[in-house]
Protein backbone atom coordinates (compact mmCIF):
# COMPACT_ATOMS: atom_id res chain seq x y z
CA UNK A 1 43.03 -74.32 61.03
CA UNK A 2 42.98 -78.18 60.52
CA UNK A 3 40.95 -80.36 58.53
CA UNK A 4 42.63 -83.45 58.57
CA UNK A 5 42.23 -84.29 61.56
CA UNK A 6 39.30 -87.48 60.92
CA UNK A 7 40.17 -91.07 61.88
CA UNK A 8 40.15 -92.99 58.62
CA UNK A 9 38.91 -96.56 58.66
CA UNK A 10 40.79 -97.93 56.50
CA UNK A 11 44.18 -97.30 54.77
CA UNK A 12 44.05 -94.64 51.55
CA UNK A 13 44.04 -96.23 47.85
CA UNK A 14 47.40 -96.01 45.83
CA UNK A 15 46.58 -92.45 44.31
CA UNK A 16 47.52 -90.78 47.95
CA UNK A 17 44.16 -89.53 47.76
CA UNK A 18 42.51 -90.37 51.36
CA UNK A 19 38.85 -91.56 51.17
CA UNK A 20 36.70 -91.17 53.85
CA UNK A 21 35.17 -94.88 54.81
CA UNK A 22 31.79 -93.21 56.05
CA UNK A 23 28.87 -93.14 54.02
CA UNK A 24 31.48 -95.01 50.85
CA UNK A 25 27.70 -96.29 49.29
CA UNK A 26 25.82 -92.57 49.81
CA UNK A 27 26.66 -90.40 46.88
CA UNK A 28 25.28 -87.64 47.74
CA UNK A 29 23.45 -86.99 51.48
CA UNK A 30 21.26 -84.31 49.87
CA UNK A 31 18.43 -86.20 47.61
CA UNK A 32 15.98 -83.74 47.85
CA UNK A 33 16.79 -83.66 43.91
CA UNK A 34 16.23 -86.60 42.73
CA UNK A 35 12.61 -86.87 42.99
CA UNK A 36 12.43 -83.58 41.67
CA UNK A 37 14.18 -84.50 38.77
CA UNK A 38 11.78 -87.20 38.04
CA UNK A 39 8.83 -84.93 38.16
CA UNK A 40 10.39 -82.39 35.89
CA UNK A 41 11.01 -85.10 33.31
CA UNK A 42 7.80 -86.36 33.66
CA UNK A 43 6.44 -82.66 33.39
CA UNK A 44 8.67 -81.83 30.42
CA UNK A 45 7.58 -84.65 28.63
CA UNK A 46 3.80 -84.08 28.87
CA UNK A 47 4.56 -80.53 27.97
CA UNK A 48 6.41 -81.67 24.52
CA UNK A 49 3.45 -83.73 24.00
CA UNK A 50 0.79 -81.65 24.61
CA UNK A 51 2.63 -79.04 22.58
CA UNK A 52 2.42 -81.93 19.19
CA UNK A 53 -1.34 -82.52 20.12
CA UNK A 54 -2.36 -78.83 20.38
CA UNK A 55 -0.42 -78.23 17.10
CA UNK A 56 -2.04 -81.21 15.25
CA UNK A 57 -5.83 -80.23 16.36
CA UNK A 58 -5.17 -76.86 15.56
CA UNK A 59 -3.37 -77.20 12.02
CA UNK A 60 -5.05 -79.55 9.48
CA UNK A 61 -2.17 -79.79 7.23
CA UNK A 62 0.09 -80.61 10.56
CA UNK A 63 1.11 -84.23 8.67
CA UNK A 64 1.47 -83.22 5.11
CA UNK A 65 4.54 -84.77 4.91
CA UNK A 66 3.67 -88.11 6.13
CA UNK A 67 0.94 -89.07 3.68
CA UNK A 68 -0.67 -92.13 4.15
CA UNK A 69 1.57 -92.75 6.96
CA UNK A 70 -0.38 -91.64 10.11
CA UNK A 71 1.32 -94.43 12.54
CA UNK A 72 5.03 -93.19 11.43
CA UNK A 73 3.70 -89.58 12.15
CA UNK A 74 2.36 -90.16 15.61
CA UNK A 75 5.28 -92.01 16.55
CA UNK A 76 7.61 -88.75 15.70
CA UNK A 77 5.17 -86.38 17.23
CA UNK A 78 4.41 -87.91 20.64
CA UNK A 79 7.36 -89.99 20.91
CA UNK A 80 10.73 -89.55 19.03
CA UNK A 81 10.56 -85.20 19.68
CA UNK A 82 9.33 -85.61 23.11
CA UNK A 83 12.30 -88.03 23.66
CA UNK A 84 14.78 -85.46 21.76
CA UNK A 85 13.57 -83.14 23.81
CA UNK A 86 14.38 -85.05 27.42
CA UNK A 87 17.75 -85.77 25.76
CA UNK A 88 18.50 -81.74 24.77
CA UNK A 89 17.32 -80.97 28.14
CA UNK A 90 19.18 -83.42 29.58
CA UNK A 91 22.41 -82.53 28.07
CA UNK A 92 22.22 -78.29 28.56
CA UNK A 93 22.58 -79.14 31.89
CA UNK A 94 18.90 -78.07 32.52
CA UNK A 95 18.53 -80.99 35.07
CA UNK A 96 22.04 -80.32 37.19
CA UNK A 97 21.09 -79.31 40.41
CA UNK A 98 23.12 -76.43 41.12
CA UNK A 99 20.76 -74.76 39.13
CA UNK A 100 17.27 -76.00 40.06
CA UNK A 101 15.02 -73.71 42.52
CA UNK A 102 17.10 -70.29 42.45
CA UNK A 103 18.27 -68.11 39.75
CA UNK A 104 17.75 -68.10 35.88
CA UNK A 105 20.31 -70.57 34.68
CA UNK A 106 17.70 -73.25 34.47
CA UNK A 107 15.59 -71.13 32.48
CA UNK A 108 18.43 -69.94 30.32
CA UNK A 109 19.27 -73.77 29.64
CA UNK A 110 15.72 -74.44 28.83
CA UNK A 111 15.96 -71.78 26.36
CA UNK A 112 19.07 -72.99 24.58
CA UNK A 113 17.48 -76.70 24.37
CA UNK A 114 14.83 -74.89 22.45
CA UNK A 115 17.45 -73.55 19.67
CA UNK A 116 19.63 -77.02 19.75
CA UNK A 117 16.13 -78.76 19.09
CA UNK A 118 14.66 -76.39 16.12
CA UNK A 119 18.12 -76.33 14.77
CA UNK A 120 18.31 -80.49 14.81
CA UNK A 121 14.74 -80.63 13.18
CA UNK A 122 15.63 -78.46 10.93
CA UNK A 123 18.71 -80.57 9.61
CA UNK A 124 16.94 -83.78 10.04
CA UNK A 125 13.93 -82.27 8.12
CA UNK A 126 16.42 -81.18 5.60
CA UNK A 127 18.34 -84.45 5.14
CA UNK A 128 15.33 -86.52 4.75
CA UNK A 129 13.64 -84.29 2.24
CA UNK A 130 10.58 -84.60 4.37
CA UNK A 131 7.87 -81.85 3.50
CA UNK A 132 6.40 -80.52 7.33
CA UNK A 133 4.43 -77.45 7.70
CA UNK A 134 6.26 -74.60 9.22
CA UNK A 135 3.58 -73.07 10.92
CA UNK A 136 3.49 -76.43 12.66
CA UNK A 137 7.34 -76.97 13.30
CA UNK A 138 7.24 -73.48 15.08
CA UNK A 139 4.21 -73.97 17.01
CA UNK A 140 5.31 -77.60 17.91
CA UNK A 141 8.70 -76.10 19.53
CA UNK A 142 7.84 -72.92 20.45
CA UNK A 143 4.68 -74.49 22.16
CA UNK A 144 6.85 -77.24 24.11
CA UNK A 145 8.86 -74.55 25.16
CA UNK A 146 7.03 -71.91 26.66
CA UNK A 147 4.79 -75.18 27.97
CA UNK A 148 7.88 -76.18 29.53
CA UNK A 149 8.81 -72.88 31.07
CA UNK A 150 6.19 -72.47 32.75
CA UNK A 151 6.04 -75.87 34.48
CA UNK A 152 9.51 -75.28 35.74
CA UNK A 153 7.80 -71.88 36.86
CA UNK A 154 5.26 -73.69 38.80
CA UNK A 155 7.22 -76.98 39.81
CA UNK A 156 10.25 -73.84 41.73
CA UNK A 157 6.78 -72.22 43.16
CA UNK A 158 6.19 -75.56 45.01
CA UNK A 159 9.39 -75.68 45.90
CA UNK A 160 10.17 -72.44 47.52
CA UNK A 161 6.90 -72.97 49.57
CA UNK A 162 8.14 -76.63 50.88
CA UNK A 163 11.46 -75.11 51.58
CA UNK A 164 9.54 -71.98 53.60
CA UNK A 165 7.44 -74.07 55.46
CA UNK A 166 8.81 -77.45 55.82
CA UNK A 167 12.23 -77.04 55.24
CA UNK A 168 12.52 -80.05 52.96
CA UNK A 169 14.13 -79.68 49.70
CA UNK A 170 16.88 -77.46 51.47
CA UNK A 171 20.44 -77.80 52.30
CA UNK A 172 21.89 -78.10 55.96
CA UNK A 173 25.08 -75.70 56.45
CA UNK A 174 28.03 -76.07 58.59
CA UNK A 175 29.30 -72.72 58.62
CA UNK A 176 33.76 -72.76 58.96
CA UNK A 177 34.97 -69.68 59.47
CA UNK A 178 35.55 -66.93 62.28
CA UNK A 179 32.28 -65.79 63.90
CA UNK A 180 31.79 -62.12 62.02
CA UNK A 181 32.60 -63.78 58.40
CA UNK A 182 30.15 -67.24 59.53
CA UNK A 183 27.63 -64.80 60.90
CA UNK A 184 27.58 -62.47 57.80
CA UNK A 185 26.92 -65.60 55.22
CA UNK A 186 24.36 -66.92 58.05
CA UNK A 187 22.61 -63.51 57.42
CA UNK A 188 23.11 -63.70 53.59
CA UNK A 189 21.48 -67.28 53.10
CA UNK A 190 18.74 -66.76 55.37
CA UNK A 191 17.42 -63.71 53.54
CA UNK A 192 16.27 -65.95 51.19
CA UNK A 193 14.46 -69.05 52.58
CA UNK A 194 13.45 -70.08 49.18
CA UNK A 195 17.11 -70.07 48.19
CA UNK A 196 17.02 -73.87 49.92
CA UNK A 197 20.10 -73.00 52.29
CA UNK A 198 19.56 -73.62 55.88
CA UNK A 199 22.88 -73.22 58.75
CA UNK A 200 22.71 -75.54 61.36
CA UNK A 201 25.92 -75.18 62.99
CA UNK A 202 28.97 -72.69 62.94
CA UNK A 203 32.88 -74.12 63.45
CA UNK A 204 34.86 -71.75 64.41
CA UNK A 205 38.74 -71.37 63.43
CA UNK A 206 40.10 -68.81 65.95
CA UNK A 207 38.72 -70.71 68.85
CA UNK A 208 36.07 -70.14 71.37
CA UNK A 209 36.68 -67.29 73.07
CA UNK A 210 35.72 -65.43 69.63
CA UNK A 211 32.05 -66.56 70.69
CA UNK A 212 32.08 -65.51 74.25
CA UNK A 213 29.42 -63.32 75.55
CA UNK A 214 28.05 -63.67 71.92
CA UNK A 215 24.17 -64.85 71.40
CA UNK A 216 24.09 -66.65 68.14
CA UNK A 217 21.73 -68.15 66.01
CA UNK A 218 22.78 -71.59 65.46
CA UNK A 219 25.63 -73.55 68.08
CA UNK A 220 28.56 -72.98 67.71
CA UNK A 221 31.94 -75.42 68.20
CA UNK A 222 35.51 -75.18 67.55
CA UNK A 223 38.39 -77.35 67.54
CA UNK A 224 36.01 -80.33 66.18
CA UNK A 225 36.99 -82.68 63.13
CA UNK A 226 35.02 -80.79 60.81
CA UNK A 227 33.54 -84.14 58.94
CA UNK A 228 32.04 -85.71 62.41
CA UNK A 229 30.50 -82.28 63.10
CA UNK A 230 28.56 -82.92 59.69
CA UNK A 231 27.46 -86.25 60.72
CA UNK A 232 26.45 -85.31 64.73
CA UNK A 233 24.56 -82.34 63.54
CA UNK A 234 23.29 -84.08 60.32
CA UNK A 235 24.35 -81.78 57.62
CA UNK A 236 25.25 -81.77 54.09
CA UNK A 237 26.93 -79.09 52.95
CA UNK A 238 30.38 -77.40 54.35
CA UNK A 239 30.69 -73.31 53.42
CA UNK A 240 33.91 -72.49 54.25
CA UNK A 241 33.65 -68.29 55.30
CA UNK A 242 35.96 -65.56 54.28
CA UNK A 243 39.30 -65.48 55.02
CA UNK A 244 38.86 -69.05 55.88
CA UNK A 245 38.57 -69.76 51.92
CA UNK A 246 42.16 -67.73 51.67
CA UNK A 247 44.34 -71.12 53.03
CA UNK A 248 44.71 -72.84 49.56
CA UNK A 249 46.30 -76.27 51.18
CA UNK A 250 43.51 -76.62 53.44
CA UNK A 251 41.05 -75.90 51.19
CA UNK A 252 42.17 -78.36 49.15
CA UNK A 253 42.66 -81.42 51.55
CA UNK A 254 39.39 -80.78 52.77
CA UNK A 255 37.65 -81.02 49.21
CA UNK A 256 40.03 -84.27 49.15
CA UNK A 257 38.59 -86.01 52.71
CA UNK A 258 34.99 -84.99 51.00
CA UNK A 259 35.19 -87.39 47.60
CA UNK A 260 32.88 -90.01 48.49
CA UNK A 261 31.09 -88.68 51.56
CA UNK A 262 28.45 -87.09 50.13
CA UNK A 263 28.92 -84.00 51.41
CA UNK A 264 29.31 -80.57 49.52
CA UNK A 265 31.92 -77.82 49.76
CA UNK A 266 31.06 -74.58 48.78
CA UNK A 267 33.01 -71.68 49.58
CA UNK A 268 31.86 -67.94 50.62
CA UNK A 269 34.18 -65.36 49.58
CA UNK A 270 34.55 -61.43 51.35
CA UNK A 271 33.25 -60.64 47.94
CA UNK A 272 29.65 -60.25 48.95
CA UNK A 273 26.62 -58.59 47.22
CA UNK A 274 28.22 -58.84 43.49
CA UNK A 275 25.99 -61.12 40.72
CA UNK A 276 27.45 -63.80 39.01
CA UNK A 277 27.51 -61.97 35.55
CA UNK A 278 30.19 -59.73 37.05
CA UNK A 279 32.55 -62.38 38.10
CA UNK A 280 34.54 -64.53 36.22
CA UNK A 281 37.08 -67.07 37.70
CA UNK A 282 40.48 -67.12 35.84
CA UNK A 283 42.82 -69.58 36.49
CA UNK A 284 46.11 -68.80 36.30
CA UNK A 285 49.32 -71.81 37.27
CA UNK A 286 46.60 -73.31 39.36
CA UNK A 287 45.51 -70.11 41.06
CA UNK A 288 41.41 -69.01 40.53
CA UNK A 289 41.58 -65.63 40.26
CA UNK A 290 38.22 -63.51 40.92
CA UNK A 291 37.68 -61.29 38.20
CA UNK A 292 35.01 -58.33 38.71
CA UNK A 293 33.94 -56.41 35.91
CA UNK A 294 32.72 -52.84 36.14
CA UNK A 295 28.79 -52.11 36.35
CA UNK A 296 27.31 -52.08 33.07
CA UNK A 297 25.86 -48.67 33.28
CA UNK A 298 25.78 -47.65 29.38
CA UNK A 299 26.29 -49.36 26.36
CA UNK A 300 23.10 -50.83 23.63
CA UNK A 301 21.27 -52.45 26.94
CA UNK A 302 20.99 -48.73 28.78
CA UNK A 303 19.60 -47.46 25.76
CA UNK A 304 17.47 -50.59 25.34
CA UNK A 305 16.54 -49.52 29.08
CA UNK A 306 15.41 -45.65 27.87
CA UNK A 307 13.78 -47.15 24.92
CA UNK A 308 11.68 -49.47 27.18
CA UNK A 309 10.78 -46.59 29.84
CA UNK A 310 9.39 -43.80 27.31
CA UNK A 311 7.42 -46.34 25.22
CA UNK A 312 5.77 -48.25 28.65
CA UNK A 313 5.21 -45.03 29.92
CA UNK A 314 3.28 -43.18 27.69
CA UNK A 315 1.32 -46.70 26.48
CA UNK A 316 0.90 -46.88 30.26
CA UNK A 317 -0.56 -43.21 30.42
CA UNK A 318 -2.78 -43.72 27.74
CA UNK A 319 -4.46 -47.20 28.80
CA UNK A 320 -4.58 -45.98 32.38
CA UNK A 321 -6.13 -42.75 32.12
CA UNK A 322 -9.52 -43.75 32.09
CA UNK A 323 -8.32 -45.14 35.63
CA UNK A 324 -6.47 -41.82 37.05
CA UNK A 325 -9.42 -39.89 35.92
CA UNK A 326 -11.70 -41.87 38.38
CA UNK A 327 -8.86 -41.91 41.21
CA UNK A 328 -8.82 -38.07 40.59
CA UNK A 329 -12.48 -37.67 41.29
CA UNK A 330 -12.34 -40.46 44.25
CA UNK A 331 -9.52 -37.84 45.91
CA UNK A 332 -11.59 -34.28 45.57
CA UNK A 333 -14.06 -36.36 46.97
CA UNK A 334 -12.53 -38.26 49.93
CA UNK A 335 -10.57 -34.93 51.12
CA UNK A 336 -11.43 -31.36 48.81
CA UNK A 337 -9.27 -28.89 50.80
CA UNK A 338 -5.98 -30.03 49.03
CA UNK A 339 -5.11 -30.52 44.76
CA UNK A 340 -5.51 -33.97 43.41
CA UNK A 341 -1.51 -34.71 43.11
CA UNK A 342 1.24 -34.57 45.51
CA UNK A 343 4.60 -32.84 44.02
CA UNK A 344 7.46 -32.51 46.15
CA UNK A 345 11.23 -32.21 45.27
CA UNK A 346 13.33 -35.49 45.12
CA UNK A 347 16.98 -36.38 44.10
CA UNK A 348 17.64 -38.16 40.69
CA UNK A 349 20.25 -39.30 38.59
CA UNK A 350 23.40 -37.64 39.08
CA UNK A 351 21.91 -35.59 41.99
CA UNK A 352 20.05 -33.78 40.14
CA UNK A 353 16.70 -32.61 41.51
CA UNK A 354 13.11 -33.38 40.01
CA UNK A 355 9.77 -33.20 41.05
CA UNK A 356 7.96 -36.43 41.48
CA UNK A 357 4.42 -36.85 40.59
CA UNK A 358 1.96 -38.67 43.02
CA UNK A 359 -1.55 -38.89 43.68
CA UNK A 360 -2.10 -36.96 47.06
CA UNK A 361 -2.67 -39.51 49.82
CA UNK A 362 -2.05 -37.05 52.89
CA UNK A 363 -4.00 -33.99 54.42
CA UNK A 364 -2.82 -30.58 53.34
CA UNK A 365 -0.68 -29.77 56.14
CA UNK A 366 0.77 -33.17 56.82
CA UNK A 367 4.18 -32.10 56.47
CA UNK A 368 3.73 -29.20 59.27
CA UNK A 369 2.04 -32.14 61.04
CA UNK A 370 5.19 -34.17 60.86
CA UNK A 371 7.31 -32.53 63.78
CA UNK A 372 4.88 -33.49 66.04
CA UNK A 373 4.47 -37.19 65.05
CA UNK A 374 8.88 -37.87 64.85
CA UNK A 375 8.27 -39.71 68.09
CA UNK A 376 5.95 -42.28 66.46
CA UNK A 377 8.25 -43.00 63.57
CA UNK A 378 8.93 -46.54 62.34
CA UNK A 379 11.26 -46.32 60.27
CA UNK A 380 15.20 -45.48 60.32
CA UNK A 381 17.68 -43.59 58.51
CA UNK A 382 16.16 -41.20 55.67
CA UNK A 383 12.54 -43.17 56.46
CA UNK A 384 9.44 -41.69 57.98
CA UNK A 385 7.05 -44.63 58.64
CA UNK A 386 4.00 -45.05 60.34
CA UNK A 387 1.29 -47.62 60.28
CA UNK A 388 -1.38 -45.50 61.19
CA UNK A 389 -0.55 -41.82 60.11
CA UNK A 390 -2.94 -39.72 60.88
CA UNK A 391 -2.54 -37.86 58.44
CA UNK A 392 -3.63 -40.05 55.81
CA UNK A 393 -7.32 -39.66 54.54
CA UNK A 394 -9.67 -42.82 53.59
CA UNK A 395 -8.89 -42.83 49.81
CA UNK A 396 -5.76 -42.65 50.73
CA UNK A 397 -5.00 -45.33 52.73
CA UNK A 398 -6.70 -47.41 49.90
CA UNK A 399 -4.44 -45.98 47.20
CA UNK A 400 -1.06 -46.83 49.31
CA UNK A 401 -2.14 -50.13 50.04
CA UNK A 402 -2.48 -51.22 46.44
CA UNK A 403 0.16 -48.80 45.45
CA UNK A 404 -2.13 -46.85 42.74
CA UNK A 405 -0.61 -43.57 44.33
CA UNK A 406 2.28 -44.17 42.18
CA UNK A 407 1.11 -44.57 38.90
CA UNK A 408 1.09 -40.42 37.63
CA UNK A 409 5.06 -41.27 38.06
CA UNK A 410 4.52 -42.74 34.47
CA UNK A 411 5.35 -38.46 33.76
CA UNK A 412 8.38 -38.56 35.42
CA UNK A 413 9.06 -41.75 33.17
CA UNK A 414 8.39 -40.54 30.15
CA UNK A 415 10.23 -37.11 30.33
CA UNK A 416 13.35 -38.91 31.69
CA UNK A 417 13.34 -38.31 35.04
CA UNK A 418 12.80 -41.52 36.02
CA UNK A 419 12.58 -45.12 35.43
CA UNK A 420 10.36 -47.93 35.63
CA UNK A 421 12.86 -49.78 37.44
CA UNK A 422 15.95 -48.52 40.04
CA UNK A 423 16.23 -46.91 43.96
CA UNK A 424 13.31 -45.01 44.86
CA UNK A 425 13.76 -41.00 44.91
CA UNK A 426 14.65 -39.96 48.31
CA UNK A 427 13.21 -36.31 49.24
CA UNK A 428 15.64 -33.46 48.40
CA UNK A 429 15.94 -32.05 51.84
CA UNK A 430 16.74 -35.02 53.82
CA UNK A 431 20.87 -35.26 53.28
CA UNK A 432 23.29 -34.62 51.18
CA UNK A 433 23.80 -38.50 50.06
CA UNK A 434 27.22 -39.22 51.17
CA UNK A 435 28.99 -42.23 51.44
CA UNK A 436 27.41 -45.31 50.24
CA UNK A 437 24.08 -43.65 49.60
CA UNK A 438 25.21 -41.25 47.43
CA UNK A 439 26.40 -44.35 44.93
CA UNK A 440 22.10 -44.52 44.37
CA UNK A 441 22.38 -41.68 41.79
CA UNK A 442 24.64 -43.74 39.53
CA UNK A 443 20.87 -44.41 38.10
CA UNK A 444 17.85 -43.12 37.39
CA UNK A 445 15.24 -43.77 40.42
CA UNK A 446 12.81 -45.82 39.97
CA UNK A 447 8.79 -46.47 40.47
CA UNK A 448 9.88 -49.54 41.68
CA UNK A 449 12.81 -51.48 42.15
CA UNK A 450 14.70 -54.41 44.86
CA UNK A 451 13.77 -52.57 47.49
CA UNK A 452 9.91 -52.17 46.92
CA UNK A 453 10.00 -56.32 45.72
CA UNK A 454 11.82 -57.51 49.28
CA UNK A 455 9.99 -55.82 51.80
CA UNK A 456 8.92 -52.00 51.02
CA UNK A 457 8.23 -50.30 54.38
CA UNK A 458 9.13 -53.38 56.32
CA UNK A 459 12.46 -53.25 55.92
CA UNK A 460 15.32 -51.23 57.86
CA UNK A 461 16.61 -48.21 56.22
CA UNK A 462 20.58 -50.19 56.21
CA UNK A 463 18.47 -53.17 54.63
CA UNK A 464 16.94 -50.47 51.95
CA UNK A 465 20.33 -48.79 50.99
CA UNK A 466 22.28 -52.30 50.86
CA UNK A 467 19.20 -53.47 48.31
CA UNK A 468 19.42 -50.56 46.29
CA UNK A 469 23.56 -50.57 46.08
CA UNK A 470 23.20 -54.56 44.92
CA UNK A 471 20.70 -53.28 42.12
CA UNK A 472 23.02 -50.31 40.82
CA UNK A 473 26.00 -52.60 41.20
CA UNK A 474 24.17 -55.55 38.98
CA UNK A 475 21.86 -54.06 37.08
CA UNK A 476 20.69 -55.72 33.41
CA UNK A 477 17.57 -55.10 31.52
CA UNK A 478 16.97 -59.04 32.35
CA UNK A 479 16.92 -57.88 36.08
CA UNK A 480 14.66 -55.19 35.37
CA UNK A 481 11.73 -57.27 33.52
CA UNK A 482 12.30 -59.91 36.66
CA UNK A 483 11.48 -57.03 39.14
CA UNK A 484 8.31 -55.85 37.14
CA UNK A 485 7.49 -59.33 37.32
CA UNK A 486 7.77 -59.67 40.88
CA UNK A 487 5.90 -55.98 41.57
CA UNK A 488 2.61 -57.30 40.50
CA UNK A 489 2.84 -60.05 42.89
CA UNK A 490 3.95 -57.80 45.51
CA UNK A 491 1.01 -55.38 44.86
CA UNK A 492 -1.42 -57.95 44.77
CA UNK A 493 -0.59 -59.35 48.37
CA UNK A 494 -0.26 -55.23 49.38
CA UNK A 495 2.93 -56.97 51.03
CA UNK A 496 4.68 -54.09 53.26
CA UNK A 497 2.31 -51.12 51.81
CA UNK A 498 1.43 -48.56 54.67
């Protein structure tokens, strides 16, 4: 594989380090962020200020310690912290665009501002001997905080739905690698079309007849100066594939004919479907070494885990019960032959067997009933799927489609069977769980989990498994509240529920 093969315009500068001529005045060819920096400073300042006025209107003693000088006071409230706050933000990193539109770092950073700022008002408070109100200090910064949070929030919403429908605000890939490693981070990426990563092209490093008799997504070229097939397909970002990332000296002269184009390198390891928390690069005599820690599967957060489950669940009995009494009655009524709830034997942590709690959705003998329906299945794998079971009576349609069949799983929850969050219990009878599935029972199952947030029923049963294995694998109690999050949404839009 060859990167240096692009005509240089003029000769290279004394340092031996060749710079490309084209684009010498573009910095960067992606600038989808710049304008979106500018509205988030313009929206975190507003939010600091709003935060000062809602804490002055709301606490009469808000400028005790500025007596007699109102003017001075207004100038630190809606000024000089707003500004501080910019500047904090500023230098956590929490405008860097690697970390604007996907993950939590930007949070995170928004977060630490928070602390640097209360800690610097603090001192400064401190130092000058100035005498504030604390209930106003705290609502001032916690205000501008959470104010600021959820701005970002809305400001990634807008985003993700500009990036889904327009594709601006994204990234355009040339994939470098062979065709199975381009093709696998092709499939990664586009999972996610909020993610902002779009591949427009694939260069191959073996040569074409790797491609032949292959139907691909994007076009595909080889033997091309990698840099001119970034221009002619108008891209901005190189991910170099696999074992393609393994060729250090290439790597590296290619990251050297980038400074100055504009262009980004980022490289796709073999090391696929393991979170960042898990990996830490060590460098050792110039080498990064990957470093992959074990899953975190006990320890003070599991417990914190436990804790959470029992307490939500039997809160979530007792505020709901007025709720699953009326469901109850809806079911005798919709279909009386059969008992209100639906128990059948699943597998649970450690392959142990349990049975779950449901609210009956189906006829009485639906599972006689399912021999004759196998040739209408949908789904794959361990999945039985249909859109249209017949064997689903009106209430219960109504109760899969928003998902209320689940909630008497709170009593699998609270006696330990279960968790809020992980895999969803597969039925006892359908496999022994070898292989890759079996890794599932390294947790307890969950009423929901990745799976139910990505696609529920939609997706394949390979799709499922590969969702549930990234969970186990990266699990945190973070991960968990962001899933609960993301399962009221889901229920709401009754996305994939049949």
């Amino acid at each position: 594989m060859r990167y240096d093969s692009f005509e240089w315009q003029e000769q290279p500068p004394r340092n031996g380090v060749p710079r490309s001529a084209w684009t010498r005045s573009h910095r960067r060819v992606s600038r989808w962020h710049r304008p979106y920096i500018a509205v988030l400073l313009v929206l975190d300042y507003a939010c600091a200020v709003l935060a000062s006025w809602l804490a002055v209107t709301t606490f009469e003693q808000a400028g005790a310690g500025f007596q007699g000088q109102e003017g001075v006071f207004n100038l630190v409230a809606y000024l000089a912290l707003p500004t501080a706050w910019l500047i904090v933000l500023w230098g956590s990193g929490s405008y860097d665009r690697r970390y604007l539109g996907l993950g939590s770092d930007e949070f995170k950073r928004v977060v630490r501002a928070f602390v640097v700022v209360a800690a610097s008002v603090s001192f400064v408070a401190f130092a000058t001997k100035t005498d504030l109100s604390r209930a106003t200090v705290g609502s001032v910064l916690v205000g501008a905080m959470v104010l600021i949070l959820l701005c970002r929030y809305g400001a990634r919403q807008v985003l993700h739905v500009a990036r889904r429908r327009t594709g601006h605000g994204a990234h355009r890939m040339v994939l470098v690698g062979t065709l199975p490693e381009a093709l696998e981070v092709y499939t990664a990426v586009t999972r996610s079309p909020a993610a902002g990563l779009i591949p427009v092209a694939i260069h191959l490093t073996d040569g074409y007849a790797a491609a032949r008799g292959v139907e691909t997504p994007v076009p595909v070229y080889a033997g091309r100066d990698v840099l001119a097939l970034v221009r002619e397909v108008g891209a901005d970002t190189i991910a170099v594939c696999g074992s393609a990332s393994a060729e250090p000296g290439e790597l590296r002269r290619l990251a050297w004919q980038l400074e100055g184009t504009g262009v980004d390198l980022v490289v796709a390891p073999q090391l696929t479907d393991i979170a960042g928390p898990r990996v830490h690069i060590r460098p050792i005599e110039g080498l990064p070494l990957l470093h992959v820690e074990e899953p975190t599967l006990s320890g003070i957060g599991w417990l914190a885990k436990n804790l959470l489950d029992r307490v939500a669940a039997a809160a979530g009995l007792l505020i709901l019960s007025p709720l699953l009494l009326v469901i109850a009655i809806c079911i005798r009524v919709s279909d009386p032959k059969g008992p209100v709830f639906f128990r059948q034997p699943r597998v649970g942590h450690e392959g142990r067997t349990f049975r779950v709690w449901k609210f009956r959705t189906m006829t009485v003998d639906a599972e006689e009933r399912r021999a004759t329906l196998e040739e209408l299945n949908e789904g794959d794998g361990m999945l039985f799927k249909m859109r249209e079971d017949p064997r689903i009576f009106p209430m219960g349609k109504k109760l899969r489609a928003t998902s209320l069949d689940e909630l008497p799983q709170l009593i699998n929850v609270l006696k330990g069977e279960m968790s809020l969050v992980g895999p969803r219990p597969l039925p006892a009878d359908d496999g022994d769980y070898l292989g890759d599935v079996r890794r599932r029972l390294l947790v307890r199952p969950g009423i929901t989990g990745l799976w139910q947030v990505s696609g529920r029923s939609e997706l394949s049963w390979d799709e499922a498994v590969r969702l549930d294995l990234y969970y186990v694998d990266n699990w945190s109690l973070t991960y968990d509240l962001a899933i609960l999050w993301r399962t009221i949404w889901v229920v709401l839009k009754r996305k994939g529920a049949y």
